[in-house]
N, C-alpha and C. Protein backbone atom coordinates (compact mmCIF):
# COMPACT_ATOMS: atom_id res chain seq x y z
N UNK A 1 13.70 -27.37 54.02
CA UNK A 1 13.65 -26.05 53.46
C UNK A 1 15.06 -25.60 53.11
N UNK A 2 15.06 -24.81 51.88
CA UNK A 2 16.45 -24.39 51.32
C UNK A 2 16.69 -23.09 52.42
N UNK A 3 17.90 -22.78 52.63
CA UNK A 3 18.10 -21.52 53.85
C UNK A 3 19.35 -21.18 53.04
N UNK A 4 19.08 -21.11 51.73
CA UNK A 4 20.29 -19.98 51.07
C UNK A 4 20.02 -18.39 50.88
N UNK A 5 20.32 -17.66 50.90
CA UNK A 5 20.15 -16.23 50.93
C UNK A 5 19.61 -16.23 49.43
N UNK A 6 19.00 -14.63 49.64
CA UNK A 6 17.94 -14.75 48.70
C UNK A 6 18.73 -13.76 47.51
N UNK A 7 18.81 -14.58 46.21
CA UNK A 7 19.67 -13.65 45.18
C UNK A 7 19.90 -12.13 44.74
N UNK A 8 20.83 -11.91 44.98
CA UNK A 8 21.05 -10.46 44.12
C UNK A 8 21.43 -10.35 42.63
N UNK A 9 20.38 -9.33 42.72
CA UNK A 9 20.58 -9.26 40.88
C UNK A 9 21.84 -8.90 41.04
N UNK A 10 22.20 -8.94 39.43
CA UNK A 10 23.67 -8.11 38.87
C UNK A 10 23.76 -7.03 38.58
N UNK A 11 22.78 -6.10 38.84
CA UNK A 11 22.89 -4.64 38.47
C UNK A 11 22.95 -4.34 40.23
N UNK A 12 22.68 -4.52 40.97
CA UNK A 12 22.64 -4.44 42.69
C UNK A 12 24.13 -5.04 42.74
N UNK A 13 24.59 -6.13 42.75
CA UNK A 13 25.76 -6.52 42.87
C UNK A 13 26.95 -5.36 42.73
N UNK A 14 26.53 -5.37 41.13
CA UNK A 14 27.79 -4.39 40.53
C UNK A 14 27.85 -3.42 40.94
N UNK A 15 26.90 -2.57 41.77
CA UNK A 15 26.83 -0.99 42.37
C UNK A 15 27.86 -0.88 43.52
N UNK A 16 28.25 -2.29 43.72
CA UNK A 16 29.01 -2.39 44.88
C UNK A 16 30.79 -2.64 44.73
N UNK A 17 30.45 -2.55 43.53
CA UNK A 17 32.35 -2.32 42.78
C UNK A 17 32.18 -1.44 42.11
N UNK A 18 32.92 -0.19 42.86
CA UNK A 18 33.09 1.28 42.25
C UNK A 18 33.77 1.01 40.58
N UNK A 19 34.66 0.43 40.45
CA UNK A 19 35.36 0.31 39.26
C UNK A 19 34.25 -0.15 38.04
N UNK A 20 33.95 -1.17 38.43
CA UNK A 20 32.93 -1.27 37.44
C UNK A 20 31.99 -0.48 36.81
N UNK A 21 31.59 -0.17 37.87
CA UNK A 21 30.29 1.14 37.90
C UNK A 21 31.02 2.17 37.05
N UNK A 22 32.23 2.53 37.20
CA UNK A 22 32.99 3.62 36.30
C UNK A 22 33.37 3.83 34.98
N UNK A 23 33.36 2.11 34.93
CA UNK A 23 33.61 1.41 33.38
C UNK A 23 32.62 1.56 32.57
N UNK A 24 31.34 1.40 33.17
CA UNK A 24 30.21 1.37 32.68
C UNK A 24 29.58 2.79 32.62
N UNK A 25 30.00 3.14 33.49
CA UNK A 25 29.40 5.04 33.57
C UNK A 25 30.31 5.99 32.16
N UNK A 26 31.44 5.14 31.87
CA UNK A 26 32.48 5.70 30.95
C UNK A 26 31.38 5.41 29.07
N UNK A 27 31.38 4.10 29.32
CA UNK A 27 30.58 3.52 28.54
C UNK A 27 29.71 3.94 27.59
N UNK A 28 28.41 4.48 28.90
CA UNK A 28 27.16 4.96 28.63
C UNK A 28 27.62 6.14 28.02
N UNK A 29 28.36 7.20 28.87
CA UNK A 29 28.98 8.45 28.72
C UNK A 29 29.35 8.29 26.69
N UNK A 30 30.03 7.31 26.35
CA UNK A 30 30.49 7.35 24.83
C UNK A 30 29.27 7.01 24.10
N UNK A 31 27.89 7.01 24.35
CA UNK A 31 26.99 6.22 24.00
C UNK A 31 26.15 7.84 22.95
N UNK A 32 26.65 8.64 24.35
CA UNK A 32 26.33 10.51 23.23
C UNK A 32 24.71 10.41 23.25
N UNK A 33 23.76 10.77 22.62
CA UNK A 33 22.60 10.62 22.68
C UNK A 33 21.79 9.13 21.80
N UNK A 34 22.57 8.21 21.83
CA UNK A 34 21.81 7.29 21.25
C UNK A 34 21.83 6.15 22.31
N UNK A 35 20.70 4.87 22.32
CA UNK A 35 20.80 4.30 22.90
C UNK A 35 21.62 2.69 22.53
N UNK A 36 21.85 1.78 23.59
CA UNK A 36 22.06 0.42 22.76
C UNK A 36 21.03 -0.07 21.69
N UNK A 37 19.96 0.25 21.87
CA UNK A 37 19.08 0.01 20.56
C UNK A 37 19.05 0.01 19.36
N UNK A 38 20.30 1.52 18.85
CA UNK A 38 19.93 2.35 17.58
C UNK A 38 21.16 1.89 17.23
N UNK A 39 22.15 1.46 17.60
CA UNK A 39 23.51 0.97 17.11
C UNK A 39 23.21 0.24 15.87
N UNK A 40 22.05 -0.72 16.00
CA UNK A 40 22.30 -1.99 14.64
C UNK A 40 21.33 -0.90 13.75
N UNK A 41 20.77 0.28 13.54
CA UNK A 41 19.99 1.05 12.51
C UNK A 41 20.81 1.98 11.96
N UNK A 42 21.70 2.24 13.51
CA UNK A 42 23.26 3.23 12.19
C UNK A 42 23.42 2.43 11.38
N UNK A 43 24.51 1.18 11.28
CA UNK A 43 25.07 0.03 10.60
C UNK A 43 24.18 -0.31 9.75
N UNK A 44 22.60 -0.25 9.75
CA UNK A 44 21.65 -0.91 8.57
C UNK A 44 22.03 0.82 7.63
N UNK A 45 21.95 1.73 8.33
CA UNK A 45 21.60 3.14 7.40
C UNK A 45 22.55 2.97 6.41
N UNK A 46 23.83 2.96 6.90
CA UNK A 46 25.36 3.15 5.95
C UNK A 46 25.27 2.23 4.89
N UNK A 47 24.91 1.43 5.34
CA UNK A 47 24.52 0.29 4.86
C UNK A 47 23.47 0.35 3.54
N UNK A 48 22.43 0.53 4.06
CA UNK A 48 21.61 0.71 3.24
C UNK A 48 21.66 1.92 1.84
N UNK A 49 22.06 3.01 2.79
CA UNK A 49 22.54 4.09 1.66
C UNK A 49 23.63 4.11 0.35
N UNK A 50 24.86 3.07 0.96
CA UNK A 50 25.83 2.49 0.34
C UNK A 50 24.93 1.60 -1.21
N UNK A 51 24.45 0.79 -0.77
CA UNK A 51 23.58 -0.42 -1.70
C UNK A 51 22.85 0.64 -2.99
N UNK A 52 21.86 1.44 -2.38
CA UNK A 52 20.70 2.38 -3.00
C UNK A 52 21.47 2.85 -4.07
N UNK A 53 22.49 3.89 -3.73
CA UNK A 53 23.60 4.66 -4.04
C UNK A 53 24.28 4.24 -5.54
N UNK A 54 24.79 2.81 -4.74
CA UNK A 54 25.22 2.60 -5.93
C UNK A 54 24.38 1.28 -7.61
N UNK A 55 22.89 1.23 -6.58
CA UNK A 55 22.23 0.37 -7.52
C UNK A 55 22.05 1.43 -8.63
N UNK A 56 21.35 3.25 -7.90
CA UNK A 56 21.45 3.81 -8.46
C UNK A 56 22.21 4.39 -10.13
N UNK A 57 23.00 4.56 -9.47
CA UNK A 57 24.29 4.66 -10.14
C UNK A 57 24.82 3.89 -11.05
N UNK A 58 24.36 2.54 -10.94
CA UNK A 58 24.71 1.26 -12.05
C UNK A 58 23.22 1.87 -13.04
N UNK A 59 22.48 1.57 -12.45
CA UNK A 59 21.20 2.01 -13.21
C UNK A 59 21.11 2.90 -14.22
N UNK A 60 22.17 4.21 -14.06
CA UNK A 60 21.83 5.57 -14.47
C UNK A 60 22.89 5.21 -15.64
N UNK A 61 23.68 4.78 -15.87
CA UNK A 61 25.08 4.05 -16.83
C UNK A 61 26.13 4.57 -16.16
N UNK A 62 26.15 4.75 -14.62
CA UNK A 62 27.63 5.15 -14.64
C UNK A 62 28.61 3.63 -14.51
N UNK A 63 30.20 4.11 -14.64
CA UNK A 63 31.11 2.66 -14.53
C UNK A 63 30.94 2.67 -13.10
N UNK A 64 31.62 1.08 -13.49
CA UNK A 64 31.94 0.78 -11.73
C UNK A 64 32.67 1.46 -10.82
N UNK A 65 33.36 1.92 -11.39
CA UNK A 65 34.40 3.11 -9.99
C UNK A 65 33.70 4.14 -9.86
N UNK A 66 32.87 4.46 -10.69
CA UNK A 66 31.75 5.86 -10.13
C UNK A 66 31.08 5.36 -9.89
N UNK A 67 30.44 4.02 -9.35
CA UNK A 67 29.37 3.84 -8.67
C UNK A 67 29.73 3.36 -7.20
N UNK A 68 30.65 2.73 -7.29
CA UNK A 68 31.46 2.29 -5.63
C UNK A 68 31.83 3.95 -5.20
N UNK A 69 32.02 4.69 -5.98
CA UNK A 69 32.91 6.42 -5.25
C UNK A 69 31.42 6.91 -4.92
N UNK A 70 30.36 6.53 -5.78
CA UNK A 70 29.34 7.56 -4.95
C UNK A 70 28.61 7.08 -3.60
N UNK A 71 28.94 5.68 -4.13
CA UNK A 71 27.97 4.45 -2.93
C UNK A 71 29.01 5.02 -1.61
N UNK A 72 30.05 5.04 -1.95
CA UNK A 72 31.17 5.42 -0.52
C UNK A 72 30.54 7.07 0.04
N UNK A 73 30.43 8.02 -0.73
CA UNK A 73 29.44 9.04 -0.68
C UNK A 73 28.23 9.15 0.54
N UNK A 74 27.35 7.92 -0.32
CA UNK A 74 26.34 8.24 0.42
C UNK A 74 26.59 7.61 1.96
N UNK A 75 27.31 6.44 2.00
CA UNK A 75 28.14 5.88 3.03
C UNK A 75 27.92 7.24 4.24
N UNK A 76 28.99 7.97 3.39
CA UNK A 76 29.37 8.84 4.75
C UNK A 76 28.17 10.03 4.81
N UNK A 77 27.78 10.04 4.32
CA UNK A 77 26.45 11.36 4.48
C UNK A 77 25.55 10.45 4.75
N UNK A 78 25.13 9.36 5.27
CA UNK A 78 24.46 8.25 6.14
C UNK A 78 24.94 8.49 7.55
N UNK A 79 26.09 8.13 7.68
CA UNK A 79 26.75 8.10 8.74
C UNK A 79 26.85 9.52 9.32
N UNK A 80 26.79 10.51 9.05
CA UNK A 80 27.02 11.91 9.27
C UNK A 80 25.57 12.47 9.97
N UNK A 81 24.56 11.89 8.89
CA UNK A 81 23.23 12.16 9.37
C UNK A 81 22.88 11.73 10.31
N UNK A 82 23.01 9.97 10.42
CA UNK A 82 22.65 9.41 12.01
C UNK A 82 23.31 9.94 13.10
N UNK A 83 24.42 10.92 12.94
CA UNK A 83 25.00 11.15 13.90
C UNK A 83 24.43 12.80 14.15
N UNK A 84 24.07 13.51 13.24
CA UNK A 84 23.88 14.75 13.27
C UNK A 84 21.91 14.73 14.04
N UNK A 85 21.11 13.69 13.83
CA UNK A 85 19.70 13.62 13.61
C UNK A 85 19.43 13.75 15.24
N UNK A 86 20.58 13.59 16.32
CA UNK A 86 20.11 13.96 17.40
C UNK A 86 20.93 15.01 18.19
N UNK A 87 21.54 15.56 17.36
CA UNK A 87 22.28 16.79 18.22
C UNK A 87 22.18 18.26 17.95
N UNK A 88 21.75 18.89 18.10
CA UNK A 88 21.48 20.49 17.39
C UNK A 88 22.95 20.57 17.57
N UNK A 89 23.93 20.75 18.53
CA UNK A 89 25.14 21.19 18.46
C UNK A 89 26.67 20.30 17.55
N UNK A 90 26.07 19.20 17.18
CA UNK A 90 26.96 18.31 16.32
C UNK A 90 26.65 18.90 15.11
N UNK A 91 25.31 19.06 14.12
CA UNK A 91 25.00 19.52 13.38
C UNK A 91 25.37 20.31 12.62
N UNK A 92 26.09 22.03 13.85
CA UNK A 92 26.07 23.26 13.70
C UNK A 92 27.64 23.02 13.53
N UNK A 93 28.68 21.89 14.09
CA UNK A 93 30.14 22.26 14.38
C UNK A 93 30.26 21.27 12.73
N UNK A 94 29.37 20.20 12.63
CA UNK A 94 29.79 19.82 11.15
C UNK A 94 29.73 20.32 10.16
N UNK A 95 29.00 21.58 10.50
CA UNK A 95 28.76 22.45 8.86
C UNK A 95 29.58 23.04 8.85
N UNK A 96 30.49 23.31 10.27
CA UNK A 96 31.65 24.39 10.40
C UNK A 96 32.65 23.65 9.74
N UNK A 97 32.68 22.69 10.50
CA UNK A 97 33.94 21.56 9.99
C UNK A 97 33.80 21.27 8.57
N UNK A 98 33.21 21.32 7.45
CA UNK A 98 32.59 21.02 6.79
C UNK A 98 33.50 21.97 6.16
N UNK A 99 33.21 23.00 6.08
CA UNK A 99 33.54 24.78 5.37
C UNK A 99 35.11 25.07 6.12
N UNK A 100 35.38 24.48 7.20
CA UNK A 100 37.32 24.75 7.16
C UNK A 100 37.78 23.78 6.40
N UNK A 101 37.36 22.46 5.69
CA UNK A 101 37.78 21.64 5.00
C UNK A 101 37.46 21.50 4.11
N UNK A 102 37.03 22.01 3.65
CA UNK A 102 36.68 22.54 2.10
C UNK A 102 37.74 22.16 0.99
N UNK A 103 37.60 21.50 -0.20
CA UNK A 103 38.37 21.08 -1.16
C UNK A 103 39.07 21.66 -1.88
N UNK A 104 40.19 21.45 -1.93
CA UNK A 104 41.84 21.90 -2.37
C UNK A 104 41.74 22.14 -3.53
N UNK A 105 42.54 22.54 -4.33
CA UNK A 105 42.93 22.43 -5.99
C UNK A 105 43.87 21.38 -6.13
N UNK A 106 43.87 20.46 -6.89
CA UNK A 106 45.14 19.25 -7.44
C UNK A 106 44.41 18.40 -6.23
N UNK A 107 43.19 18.33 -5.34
CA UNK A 107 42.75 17.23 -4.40
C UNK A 107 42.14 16.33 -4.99
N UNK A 108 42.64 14.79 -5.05
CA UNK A 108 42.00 14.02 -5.95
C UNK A 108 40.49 13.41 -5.09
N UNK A 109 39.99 12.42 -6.01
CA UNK A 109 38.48 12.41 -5.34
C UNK A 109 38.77 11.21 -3.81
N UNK A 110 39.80 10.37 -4.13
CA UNK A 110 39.92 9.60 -2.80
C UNK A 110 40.52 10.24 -1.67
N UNK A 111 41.05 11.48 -1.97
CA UNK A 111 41.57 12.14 -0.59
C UNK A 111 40.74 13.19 -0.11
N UNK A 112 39.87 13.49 -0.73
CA UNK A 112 38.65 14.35 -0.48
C UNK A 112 37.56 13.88 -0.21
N UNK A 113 37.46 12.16 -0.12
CA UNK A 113 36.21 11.03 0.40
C UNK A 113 37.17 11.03 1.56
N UNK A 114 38.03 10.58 1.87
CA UNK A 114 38.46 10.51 2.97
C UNK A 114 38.62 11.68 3.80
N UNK A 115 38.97 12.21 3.77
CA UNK A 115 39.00 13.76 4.19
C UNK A 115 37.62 13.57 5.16
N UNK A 116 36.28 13.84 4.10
CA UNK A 116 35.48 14.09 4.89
C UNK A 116 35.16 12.98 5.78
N UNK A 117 35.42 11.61 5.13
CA UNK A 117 35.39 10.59 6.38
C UNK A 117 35.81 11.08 8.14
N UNK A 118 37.13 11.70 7.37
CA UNK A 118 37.72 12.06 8.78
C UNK A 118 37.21 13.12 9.77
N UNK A 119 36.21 13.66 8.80
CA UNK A 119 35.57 15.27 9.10
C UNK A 119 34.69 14.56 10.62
N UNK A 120 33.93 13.70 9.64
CA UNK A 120 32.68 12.69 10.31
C UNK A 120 32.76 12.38 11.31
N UNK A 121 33.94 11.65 11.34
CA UNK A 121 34.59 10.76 12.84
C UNK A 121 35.07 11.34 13.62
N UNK A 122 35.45 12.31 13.25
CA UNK A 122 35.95 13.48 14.07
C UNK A 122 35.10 14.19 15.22
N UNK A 123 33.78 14.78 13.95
CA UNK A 123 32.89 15.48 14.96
C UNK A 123 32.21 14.59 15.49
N UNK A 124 32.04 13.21 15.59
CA UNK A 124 31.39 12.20 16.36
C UNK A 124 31.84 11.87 17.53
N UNK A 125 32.93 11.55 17.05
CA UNK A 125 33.66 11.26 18.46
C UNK A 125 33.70 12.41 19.38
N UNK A 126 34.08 13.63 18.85
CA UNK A 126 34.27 15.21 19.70
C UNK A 126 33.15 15.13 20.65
N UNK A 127 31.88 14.86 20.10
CA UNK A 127 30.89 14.65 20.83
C UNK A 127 29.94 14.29 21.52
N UNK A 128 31.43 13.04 21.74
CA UNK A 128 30.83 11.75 23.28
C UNK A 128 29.83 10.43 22.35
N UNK A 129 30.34 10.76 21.24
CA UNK A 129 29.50 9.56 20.72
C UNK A 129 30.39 8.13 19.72
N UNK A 130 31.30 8.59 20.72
CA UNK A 130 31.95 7.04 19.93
C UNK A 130 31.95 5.52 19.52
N UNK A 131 31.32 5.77 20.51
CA UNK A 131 30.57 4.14 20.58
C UNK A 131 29.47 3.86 19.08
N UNK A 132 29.09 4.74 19.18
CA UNK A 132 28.10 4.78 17.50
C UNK A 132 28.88 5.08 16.13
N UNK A 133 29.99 5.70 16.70
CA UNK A 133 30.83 6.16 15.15
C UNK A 133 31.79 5.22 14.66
N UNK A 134 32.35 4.22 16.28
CA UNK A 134 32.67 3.10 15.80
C UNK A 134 31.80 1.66 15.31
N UNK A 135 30.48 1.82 15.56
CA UNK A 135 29.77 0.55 14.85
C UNK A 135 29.19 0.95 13.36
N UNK A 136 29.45 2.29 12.98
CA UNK A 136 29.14 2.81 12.04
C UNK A 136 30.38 2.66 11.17
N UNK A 137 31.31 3.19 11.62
CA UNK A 137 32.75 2.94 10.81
C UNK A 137 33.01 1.18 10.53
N UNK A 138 32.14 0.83 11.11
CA UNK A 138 32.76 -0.85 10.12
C UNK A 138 32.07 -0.68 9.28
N UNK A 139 30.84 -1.15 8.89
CA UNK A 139 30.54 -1.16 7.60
C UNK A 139 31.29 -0.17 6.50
N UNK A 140 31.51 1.49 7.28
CA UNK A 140 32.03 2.11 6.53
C UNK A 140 33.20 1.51 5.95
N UNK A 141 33.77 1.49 6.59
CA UNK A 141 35.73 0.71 6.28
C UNK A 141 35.53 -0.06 5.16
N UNK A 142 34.68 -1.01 5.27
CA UNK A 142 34.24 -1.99 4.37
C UNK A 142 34.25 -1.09 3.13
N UNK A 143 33.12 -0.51 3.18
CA UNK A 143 32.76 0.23 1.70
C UNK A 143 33.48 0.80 1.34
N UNK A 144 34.30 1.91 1.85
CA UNK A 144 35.54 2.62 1.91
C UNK A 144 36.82 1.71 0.38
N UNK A 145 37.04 0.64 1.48
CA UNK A 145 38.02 -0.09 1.19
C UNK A 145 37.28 -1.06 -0.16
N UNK A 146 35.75 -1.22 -0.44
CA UNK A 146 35.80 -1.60 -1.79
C UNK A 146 35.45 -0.66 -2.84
N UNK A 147 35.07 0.53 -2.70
CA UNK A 147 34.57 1.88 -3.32
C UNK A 147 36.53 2.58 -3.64
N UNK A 148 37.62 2.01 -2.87
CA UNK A 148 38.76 3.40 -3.13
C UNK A 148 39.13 2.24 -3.68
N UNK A 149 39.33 1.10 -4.16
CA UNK A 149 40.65 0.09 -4.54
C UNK A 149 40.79 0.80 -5.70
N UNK A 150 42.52 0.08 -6.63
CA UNK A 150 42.62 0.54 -7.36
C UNK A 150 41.97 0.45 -8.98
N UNK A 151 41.61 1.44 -9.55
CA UNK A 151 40.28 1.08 -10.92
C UNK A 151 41.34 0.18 -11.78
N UNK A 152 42.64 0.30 -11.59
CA UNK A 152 43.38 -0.84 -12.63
C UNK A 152 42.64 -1.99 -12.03
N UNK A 153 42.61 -2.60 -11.42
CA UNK A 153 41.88 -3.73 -10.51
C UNK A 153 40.49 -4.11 -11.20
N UNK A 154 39.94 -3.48 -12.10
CA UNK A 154 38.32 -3.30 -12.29
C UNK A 154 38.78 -3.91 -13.58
């Protein structure tokens, strides 16, 4: 007969290293109201809205730099929404944030996409949800960075 002690899981284990437990309590804490689940449906949304956006947009006759500037658009009003769709109080501070940043005179259109990028990430993160605003911000970056290059380039 085997007479080895009888296994402990790893969630029992780990309860028994405070540090860990803290790492992970920090973790969850940046997780804001979404779960590990919904992470890969932000990243499909931006995603998806980006594509639509700008099939759109090819469709309708606009050029290519107005169709990457709007696809970057819907990008972030993707990303804004998944983040706004579970918070009544994220919602209410982005419309605020929204209206103190309000667009300049002489503001060209890539510093006013970015701008509100920053609006986005801003009130996401403010509100314990970083962990989602950073799996959301890659794809964004991506689109970002092929939607702003320069139109001499085109």
């Amino acid at each position: 007969m085997d007479a080895s002690p009888p296994a402990i899981p790893a969630a029992a284990y780990l309860r028994h290293i405070p540090r860990i437990m803290d790492l992970m309590g920090l973790l969850a804490d940046q997780l804001g109201f979404f779960s590990p689940q919904d992470l890969p449906g932000i990243a499909l949304a931006v995603l998806l809205a980006a594509a639509l956006s700008f099939l759109v947009a090819r469709v309708a006759g606009a050029t290519g730099v107005e169709a990457r500037q709007l696809a970057l658009w819907a990008a972030v009003a993707a990303m804004g929404v998944a983040l706004v769709k579970g918070s009544v109080p994220f919602s209410i501070a982005l419309v605020a944030l929204a209206l103190l940043v309000r667009p300049e005179a002489g503001e060209g259109q890539r510093h006013r996409v970015l701008k509100g990028v920053a609006v986005v990430l801003g009130g996401g993160c403010g509100t314990g949800a970083a962990i989602p605003v950073v799996v959301a911000l890659i794809p964004l970056a991506l689109i970002a960075r092929w939607a702003l290059r320069d139109a001499r380039e085109v």
